[in-house]
C-alpha atoms as a PDB file:
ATOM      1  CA  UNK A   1      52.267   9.916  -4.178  1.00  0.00           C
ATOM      2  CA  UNK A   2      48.989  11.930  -5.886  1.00  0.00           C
ATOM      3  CA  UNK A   3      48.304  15.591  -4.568  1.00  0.00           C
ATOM      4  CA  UNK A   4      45.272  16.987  -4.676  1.00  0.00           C
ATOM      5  CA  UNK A   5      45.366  20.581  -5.547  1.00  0.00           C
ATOM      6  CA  UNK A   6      42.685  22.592  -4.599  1.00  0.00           C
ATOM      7  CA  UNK A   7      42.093  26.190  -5.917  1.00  0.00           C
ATOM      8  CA  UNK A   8      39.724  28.845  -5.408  1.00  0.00           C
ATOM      9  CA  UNK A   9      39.300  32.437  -4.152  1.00  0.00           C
ATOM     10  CA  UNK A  10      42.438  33.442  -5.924  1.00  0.00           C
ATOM     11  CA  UNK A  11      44.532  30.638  -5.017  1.00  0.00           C
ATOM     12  CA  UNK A  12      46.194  27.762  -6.268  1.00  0.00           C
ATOM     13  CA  UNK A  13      46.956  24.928  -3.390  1.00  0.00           C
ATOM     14  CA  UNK A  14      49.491  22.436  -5.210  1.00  0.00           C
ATOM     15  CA  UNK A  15      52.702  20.378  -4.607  1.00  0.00           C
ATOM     16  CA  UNK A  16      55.484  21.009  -3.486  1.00  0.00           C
ATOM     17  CA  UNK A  17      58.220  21.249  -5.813  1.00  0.00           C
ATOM     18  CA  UNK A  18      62.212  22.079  -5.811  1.00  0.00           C
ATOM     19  CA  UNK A  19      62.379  25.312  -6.531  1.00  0.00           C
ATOM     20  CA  UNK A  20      60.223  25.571  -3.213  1.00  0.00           C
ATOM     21  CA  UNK A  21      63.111  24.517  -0.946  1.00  0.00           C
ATOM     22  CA  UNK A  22      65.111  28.296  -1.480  1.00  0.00           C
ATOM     23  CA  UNK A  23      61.629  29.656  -0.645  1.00  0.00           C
ATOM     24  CA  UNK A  24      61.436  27.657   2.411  1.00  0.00           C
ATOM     25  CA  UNK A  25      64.726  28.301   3.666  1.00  0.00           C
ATOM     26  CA  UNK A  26      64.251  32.016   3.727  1.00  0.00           C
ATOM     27  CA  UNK A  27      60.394  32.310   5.087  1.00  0.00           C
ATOM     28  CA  UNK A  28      61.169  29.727   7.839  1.00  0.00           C
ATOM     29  CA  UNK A  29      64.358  31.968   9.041  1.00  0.00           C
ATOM     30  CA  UNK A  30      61.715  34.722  10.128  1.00  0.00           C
ATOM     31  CA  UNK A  31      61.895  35.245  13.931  1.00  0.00           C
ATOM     32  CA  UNK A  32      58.561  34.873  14.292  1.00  0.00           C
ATOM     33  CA  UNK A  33      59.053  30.914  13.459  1.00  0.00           C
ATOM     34  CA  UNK A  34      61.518  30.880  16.387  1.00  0.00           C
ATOM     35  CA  UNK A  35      58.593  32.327  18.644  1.00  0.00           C
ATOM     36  CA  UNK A  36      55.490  30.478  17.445  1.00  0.00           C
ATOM     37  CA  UNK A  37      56.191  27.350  14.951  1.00  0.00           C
ATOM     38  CA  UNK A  38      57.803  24.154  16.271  1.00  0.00           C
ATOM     39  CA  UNK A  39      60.108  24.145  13.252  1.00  0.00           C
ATOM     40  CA  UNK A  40      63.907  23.802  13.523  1.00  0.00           C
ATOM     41  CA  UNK A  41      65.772  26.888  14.977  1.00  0.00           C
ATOM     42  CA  UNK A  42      68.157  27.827  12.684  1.00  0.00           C
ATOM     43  CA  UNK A  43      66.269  26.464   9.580  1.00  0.00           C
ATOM     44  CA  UNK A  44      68.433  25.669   7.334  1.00  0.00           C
ATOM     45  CA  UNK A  45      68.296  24.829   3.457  1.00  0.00           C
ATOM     46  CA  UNK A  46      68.751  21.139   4.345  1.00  0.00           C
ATOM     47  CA  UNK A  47      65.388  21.423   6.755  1.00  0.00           C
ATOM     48  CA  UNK A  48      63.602  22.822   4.243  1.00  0.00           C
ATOM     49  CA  UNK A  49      64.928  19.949   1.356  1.00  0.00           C
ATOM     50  CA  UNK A  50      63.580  17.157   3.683  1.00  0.00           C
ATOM     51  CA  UNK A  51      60.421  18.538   3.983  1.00  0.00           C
ATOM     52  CA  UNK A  52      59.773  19.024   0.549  1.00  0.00           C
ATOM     53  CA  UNK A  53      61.610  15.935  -0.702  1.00  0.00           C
ATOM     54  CA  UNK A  54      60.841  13.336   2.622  1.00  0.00           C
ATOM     55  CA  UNK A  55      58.552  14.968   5.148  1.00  0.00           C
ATOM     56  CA  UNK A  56      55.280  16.323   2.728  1.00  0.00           C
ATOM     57  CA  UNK A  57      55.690  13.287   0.140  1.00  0.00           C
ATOM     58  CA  UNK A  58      55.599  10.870   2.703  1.00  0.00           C
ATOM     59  CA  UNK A  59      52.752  11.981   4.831  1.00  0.00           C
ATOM     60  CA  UNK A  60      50.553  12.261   1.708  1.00  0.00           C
ATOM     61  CA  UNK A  61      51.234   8.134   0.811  1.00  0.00           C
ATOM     62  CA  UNK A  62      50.883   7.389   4.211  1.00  0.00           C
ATOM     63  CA  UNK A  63      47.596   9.915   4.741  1.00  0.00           C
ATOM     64  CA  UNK A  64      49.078  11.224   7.967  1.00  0.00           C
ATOM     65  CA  UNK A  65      48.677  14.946   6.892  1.00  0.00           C
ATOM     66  CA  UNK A  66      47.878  16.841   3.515  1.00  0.00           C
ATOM     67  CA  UNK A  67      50.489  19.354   2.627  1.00  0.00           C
ATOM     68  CA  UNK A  68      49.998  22.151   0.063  1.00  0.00           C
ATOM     69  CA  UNK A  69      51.775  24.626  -1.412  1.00  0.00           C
ATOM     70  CA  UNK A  70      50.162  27.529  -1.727  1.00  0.00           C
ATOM     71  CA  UNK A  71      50.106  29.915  -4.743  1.00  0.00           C
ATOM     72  CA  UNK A  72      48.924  32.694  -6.667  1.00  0.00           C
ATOM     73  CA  UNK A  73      48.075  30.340  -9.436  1.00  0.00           C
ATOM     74  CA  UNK A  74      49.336  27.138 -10.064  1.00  0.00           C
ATOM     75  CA  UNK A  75      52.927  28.038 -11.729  1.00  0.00           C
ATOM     76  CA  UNK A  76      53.470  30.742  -9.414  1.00  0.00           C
ATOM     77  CA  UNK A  77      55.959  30.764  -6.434  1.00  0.00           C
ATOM     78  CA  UNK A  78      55.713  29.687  -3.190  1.00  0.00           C
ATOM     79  CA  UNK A  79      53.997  31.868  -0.569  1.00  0.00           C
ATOM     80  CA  UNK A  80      53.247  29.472   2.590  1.00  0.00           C
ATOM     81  CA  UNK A  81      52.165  26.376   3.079  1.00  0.00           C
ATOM     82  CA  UNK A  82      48.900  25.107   4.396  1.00  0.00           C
ATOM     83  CA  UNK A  83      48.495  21.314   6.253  1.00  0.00           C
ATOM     84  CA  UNK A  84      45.348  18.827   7.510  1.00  0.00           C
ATOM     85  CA  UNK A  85      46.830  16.240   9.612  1.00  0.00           C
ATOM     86  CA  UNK A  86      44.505  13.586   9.466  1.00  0.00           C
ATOM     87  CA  UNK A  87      42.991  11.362  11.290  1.00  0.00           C
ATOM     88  CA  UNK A  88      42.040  14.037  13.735  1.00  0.00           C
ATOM     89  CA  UNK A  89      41.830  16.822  10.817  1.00  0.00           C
ATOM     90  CA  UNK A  90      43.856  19.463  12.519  1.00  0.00           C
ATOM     91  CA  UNK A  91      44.716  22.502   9.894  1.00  0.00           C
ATOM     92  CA  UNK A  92      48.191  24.250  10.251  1.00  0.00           C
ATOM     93  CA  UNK A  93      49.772  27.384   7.969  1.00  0.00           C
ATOM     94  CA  UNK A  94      51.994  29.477   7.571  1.00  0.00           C
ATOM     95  CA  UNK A  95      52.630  32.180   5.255  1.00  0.00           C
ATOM     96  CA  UNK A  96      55.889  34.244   3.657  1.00  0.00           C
ATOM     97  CA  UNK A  97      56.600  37.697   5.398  1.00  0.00           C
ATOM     98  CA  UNK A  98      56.272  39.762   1.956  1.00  0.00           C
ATOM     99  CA  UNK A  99      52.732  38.238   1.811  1.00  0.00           C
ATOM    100  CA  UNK A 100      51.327  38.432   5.132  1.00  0.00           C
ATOM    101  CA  UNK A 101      48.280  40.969   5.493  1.00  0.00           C
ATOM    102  CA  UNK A 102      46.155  41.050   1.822  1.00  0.00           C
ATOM    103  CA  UNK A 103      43.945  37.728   3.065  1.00  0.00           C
ATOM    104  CA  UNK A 104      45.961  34.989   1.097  1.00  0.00           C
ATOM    105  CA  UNK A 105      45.974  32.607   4.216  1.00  0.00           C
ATOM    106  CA  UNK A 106      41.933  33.277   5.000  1.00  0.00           C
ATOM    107  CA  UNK A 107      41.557  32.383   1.279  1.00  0.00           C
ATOM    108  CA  UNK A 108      43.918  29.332   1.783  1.00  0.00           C
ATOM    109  CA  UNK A 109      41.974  28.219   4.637  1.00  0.00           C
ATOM    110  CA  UNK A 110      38.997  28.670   3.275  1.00  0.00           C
ATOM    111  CA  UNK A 111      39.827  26.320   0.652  1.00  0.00           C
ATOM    112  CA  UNK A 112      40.993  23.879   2.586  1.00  0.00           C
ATOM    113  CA  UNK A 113      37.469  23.847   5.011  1.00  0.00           C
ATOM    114  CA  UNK A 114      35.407  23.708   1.889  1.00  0.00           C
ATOM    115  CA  UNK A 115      37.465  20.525   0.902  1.00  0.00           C
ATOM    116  CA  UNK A 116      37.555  18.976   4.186  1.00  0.00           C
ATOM    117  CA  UNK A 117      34.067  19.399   5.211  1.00  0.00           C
ATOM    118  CA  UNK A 118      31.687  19.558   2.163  1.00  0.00           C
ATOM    119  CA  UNK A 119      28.275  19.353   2.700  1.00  0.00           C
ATOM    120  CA  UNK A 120      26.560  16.915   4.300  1.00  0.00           C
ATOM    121  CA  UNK A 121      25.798  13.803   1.220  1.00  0.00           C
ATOM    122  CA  UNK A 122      28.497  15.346  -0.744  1.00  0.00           C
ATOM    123  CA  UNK A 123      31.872  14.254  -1.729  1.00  0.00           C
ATOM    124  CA  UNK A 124      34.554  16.779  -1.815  1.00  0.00           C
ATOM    125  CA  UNK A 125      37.496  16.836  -3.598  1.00  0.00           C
ATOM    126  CA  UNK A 126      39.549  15.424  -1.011  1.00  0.00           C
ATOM    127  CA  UNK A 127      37.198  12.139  -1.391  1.00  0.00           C
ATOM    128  CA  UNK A 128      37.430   9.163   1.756  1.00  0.00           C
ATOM    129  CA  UNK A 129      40.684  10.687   2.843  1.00  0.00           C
ATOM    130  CA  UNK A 130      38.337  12.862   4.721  1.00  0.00           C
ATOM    131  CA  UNK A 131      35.062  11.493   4.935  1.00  0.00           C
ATOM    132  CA  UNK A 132      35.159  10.489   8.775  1.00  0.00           C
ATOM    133  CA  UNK A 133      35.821  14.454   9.830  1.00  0.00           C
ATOM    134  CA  UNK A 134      33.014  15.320  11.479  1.00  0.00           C
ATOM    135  CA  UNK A 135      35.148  19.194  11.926  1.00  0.00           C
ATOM    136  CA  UNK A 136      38.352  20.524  12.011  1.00  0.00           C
ATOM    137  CA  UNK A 137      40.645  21.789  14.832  1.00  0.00           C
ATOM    138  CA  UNK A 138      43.220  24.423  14.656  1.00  0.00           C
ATOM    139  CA  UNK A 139      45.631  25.599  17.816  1.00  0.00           C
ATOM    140  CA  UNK A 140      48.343  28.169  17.636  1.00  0.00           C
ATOM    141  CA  UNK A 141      50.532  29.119  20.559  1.00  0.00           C
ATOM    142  CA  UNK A 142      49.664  31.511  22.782  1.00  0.00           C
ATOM    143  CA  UNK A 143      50.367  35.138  21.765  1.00  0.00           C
ATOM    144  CA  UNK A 144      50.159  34.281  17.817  1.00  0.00           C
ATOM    145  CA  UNK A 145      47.473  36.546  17.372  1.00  0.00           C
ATOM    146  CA  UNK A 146      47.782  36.427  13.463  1.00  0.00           C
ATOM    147  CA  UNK A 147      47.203  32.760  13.336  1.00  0.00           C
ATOM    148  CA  UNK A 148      44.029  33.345  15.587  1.00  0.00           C
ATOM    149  CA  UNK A 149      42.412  36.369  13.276  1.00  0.00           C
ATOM    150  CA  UNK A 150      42.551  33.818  10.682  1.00  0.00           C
ATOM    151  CA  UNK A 151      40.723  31.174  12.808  1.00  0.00           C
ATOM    152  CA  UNK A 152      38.214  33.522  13.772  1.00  0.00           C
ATOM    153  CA  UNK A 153      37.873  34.734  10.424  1.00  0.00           C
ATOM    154  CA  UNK A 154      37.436  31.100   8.736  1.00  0.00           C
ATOM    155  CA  UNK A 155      34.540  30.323  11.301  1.00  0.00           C
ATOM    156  CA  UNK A 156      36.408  28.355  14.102  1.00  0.00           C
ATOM    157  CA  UNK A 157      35.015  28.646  17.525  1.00  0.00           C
ATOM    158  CA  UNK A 158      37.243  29.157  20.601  1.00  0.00           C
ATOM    159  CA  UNK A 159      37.949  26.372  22.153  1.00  0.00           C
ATOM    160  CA  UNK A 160      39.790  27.091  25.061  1.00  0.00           C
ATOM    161  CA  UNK A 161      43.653  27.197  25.832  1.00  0.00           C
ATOM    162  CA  UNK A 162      45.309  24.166  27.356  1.00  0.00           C
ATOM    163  CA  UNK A 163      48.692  22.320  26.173  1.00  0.00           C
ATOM    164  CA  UNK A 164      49.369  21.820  22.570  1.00  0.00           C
ATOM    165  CA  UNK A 165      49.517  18.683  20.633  1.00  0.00           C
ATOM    166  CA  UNK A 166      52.903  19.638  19.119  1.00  0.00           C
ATOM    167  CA  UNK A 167      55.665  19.549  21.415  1.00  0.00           C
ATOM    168  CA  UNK A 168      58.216  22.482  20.859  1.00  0.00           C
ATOM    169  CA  UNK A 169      61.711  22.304  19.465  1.00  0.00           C
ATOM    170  CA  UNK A 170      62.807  21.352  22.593  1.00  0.00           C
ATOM    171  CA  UNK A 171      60.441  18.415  23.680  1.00  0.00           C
ATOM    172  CA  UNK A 172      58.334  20.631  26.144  1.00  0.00           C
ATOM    173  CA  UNK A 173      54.697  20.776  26.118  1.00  0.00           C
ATOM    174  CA  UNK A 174      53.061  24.052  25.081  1.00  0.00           C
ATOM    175  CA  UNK A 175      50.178  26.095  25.991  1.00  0.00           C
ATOM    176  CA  UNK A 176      48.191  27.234  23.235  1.00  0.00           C
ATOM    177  CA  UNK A 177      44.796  28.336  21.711  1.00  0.00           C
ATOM    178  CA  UNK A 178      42.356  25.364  20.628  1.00  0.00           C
ATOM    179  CA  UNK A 179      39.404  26.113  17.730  1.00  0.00           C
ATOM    180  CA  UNK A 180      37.204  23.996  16.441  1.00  0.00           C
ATOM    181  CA  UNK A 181      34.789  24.085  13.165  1.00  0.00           C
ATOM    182  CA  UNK A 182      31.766  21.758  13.050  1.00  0.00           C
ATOM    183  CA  UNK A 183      30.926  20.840   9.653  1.00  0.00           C
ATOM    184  CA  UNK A 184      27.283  22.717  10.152  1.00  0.00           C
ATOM    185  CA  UNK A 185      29.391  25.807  11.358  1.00  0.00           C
ATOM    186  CA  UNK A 186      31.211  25.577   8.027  1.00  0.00           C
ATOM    187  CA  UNK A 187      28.133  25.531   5.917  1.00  0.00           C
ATOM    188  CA  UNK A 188      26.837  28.326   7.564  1.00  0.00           C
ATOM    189  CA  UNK A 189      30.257  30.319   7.398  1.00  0.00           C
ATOM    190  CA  UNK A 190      30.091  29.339   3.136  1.00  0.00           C
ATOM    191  CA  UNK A 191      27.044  31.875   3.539  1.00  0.00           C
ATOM    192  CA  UNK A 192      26.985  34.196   6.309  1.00  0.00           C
ATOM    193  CA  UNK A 193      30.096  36.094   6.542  1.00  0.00           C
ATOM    194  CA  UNK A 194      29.672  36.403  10.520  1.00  0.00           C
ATOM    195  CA  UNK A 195      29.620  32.912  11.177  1.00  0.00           C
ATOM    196  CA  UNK A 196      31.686  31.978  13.968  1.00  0.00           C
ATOM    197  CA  UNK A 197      30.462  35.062  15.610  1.00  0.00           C
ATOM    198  CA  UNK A 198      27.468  34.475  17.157  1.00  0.00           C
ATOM    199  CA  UNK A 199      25.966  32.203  19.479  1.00  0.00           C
ATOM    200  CA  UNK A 200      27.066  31.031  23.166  1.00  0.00           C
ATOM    201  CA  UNK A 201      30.706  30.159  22.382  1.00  0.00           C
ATOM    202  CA  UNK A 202      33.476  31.596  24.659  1.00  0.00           C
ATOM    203  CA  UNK A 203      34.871  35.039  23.442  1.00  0.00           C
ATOM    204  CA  UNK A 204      38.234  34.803  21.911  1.00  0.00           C
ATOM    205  CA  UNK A 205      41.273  35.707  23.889  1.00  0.00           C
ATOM    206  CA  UNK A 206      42.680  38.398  21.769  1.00  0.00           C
END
């Protein structure tokens, strides 16, 4: 399995690596993972070993979804994680309490859009792993306002809310937020800081 890191903005998107698993464990036990994320409930050390040993090596061979660690700089420590399951090139995060609220996941994000979706004739770093995106889709369930700033803030439109693609924990469907980024939206958002903004798309829920 190759990783791509990406970097940028003041972050370093890498592997993931063992001494991330300790890291895991104690950012995943946050309550607000119990509200919002579909992860296990307790997470546990052993969750957090499988997807770091199994779950993010695995979808990477198999091109199922891209999963980064994301850092300060590339020998730092772990602060979140950021993912692009592919084919449909949905992007999911998450981000360490302690670090929540000085822009690390907009930066993340922003990395990860400029990757994605380069500009039209170009070839991005993530090469024909993502050449047939024509955008990128991001849902959160509802009430996770802090996943939604970030969407709005990257240049995702509102999509609508309907049921999730990720069941919960418990097998149920839920509702949640839907966003989408064209690849000419994310142009425009590389230079116009209030892209996303404008135009006839619905107003966002929160």
């Amino acid at each position: 399995m190759t990783v791509t890191p990406l970097s940028g903005r003041g972050i370093s998107l890498t592997e993931l690596r063992d001494a991330d698993v300790s890291r895991i464990a104690e950012y995943c036990a946050d309550p607000a993972f119990e509200r919002f994320m579909s992860t296990p409930w307790p997470y546990t050390t052993a969750d957090a070993t499988w997807f770091v040993h199994e779950y993010a090596p695995a979808a990477w061979r198999d091109g199922t979804e891209l999963v980064w660690a994301i850092r300060r700089d590339p020998d730092g420590p772990l602060l979140g994680t950021i993912g692009l399951k592919l084919p449909r090139g949905e992007i999911s995060f998450w981000l360490g309490a302690p670090h929540r609220g000085g822009g690390i996941m907009s930066a993340a994000v922003a990395v990860v859009v400029e990757a994605a979706l380069p500009p039209e004739g170009a070839t991005g770093p993530l090469g024909p792993r993502v050449a047939h995106l024509a955008a990128l889709h991001w849902e959160a369930v509802v009430g996770n306002t802090a996943s939604l700033r970030v969407a709005q803030r990257a240049g995702f439109a509102y999509a609508g809310t309907g049921p999730g693609s990720v069941p919960a924990r418990t097998g149920e469907v839920t509702e949640c937020w839907h966003g989408v980024l064209t690849r000419a939206a994310a142009s425009a958002a590389a230079t116009d800081a209030a892209a996303g903004s404008a135009g006839h798309q619905p107003p966002w829920p929160a």
